[in-house]
Protein backbone atom coordinates (compact mmCIF):
# COMPACT_ATOMS: atom_id res chain seq x y z
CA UNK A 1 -32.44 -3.44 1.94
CA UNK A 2 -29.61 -2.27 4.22
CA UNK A 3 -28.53 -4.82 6.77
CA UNK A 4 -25.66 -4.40 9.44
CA UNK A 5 -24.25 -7.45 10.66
CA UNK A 6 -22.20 -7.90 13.78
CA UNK A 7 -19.65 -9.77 15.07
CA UNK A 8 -16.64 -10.74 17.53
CA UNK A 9 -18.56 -10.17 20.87
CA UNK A 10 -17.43 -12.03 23.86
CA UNK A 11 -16.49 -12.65 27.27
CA UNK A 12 -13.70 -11.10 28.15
CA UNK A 13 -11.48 -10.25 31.65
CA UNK A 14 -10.64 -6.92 32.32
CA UNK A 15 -7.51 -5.88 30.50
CA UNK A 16 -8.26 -7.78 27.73
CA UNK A 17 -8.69 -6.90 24.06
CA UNK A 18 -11.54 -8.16 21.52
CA UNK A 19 -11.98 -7.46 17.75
CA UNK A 20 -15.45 -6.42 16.44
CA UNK A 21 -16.46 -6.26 12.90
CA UNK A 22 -19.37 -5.37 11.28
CA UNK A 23 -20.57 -6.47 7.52
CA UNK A 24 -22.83 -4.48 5.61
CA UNK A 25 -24.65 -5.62 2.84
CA UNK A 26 -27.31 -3.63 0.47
CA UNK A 27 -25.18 -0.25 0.41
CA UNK A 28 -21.78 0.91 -0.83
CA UNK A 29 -20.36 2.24 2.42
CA UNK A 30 -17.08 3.65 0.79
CA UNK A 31 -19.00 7.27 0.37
CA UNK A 32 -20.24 7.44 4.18
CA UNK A 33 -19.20 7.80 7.31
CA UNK A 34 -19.64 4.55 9.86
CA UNK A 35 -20.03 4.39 13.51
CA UNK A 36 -19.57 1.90 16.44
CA UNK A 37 -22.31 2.30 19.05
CA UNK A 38 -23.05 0.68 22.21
CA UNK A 39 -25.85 -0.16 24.71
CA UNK A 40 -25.67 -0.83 28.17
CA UNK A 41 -28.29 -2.27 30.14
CA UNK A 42 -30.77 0.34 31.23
CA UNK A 43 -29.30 2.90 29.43
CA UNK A 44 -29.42 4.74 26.20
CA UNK A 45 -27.42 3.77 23.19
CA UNK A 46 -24.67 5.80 22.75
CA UNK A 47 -21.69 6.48 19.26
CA UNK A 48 -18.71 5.24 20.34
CA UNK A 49 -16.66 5.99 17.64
CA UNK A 50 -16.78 7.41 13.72
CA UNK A 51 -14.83 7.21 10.56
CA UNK A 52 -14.81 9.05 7.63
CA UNK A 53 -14.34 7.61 3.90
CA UNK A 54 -11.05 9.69 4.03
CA UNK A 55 -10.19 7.59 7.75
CA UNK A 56 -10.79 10.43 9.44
CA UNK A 57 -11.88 9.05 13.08
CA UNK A 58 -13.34 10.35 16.28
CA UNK A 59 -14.04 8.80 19.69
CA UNK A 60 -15.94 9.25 22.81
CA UNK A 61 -13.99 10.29 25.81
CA UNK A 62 -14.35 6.82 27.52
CA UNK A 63 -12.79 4.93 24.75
CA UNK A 64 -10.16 7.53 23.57
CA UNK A 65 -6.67 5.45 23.39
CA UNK A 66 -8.08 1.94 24.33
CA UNK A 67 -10.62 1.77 21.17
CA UNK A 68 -9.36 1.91 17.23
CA UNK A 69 -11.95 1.98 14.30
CA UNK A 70 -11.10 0.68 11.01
CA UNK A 71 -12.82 0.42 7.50
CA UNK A 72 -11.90 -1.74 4.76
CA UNK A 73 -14.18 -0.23 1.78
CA UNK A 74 -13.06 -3.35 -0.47
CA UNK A 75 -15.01 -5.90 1.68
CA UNK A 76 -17.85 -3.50 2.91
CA UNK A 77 -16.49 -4.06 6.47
CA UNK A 78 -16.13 -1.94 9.51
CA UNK A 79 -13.97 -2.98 12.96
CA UNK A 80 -13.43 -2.13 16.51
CA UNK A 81 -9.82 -3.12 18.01
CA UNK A 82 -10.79 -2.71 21.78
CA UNK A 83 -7.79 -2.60 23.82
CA UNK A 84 -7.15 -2.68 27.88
CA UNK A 85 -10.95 -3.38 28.23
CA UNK A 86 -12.80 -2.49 31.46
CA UNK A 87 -16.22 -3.75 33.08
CA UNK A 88 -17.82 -0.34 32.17
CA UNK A 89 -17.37 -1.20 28.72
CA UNK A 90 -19.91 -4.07 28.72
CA UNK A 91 -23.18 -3.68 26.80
CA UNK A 92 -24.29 -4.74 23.30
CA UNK A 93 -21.85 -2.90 20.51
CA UNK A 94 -23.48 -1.75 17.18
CA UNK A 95 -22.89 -0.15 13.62
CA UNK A 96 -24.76 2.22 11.73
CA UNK A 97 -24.36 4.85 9.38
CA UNK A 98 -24.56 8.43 11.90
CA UNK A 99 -25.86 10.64 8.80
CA UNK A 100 -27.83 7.91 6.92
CA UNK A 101 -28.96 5.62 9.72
CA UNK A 102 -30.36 2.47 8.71
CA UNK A 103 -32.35 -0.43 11.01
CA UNK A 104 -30.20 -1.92 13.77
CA UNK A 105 -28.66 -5.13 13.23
CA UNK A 106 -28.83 -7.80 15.73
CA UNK A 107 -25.42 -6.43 17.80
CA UNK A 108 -22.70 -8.38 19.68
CA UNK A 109 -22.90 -8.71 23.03
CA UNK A 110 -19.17 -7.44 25.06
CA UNK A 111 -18.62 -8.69 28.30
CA UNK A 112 -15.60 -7.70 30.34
CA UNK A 113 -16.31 -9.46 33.87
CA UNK A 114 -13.49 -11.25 36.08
């Protein structure tokens, strides 16, 4: 069984930078691409940002330059270096696989509030 396991979540003040990771256990992720999602109260969840096995990455529009996603296929682990973050970005932050989803972890809860 596949199982996603986040961490790093916070509160945080606008402008402020967090570190999420994300541990998955039951499945080799070096072969697949991974991606950061998020949920914001009342609203649907949405990617946030891929990577490929190669590295190759892509990002929504609202994180482009603020967010960076990393893998390290050694330890099974996928990040999220959030940067200059802003009260929009608040909501409950995920990982999945986009082309081989798997059930939802538990996610980390992100906060940016003065």
């Amino acid at each position: 069984q596949v199982q996603m396991a986040e961490s790093g979540g916070g509160l945080v003040q606008p402008g402020g930078s967090l570190r999420l990771s994300c541990a998955v256990s039951g499945r080799t992720f070096s072969g697949y691409v991974m991606g950061w999602y998020r949920q914001a109260p009342g609203k649907q969840r949405d990617v946030v940002a891929t990577v490929t096995s190669g590295g190759t990455t892509k990002y929504a529009e609202s994180v482009k330059g603020r967010f960076t996603i990393s893998r390290d296929n050694a330890k099974n682990t996928l990040y999220l270096q959030m940067n200059s973050l802003k009260p929009e970005d608040t909501a409950v932050y995920y990982c999945n696989f986009p082309y081989s989803q798997v059930s939802w972890g538990q996610g980390t809860q992100v906060t940016v509030s003065a």
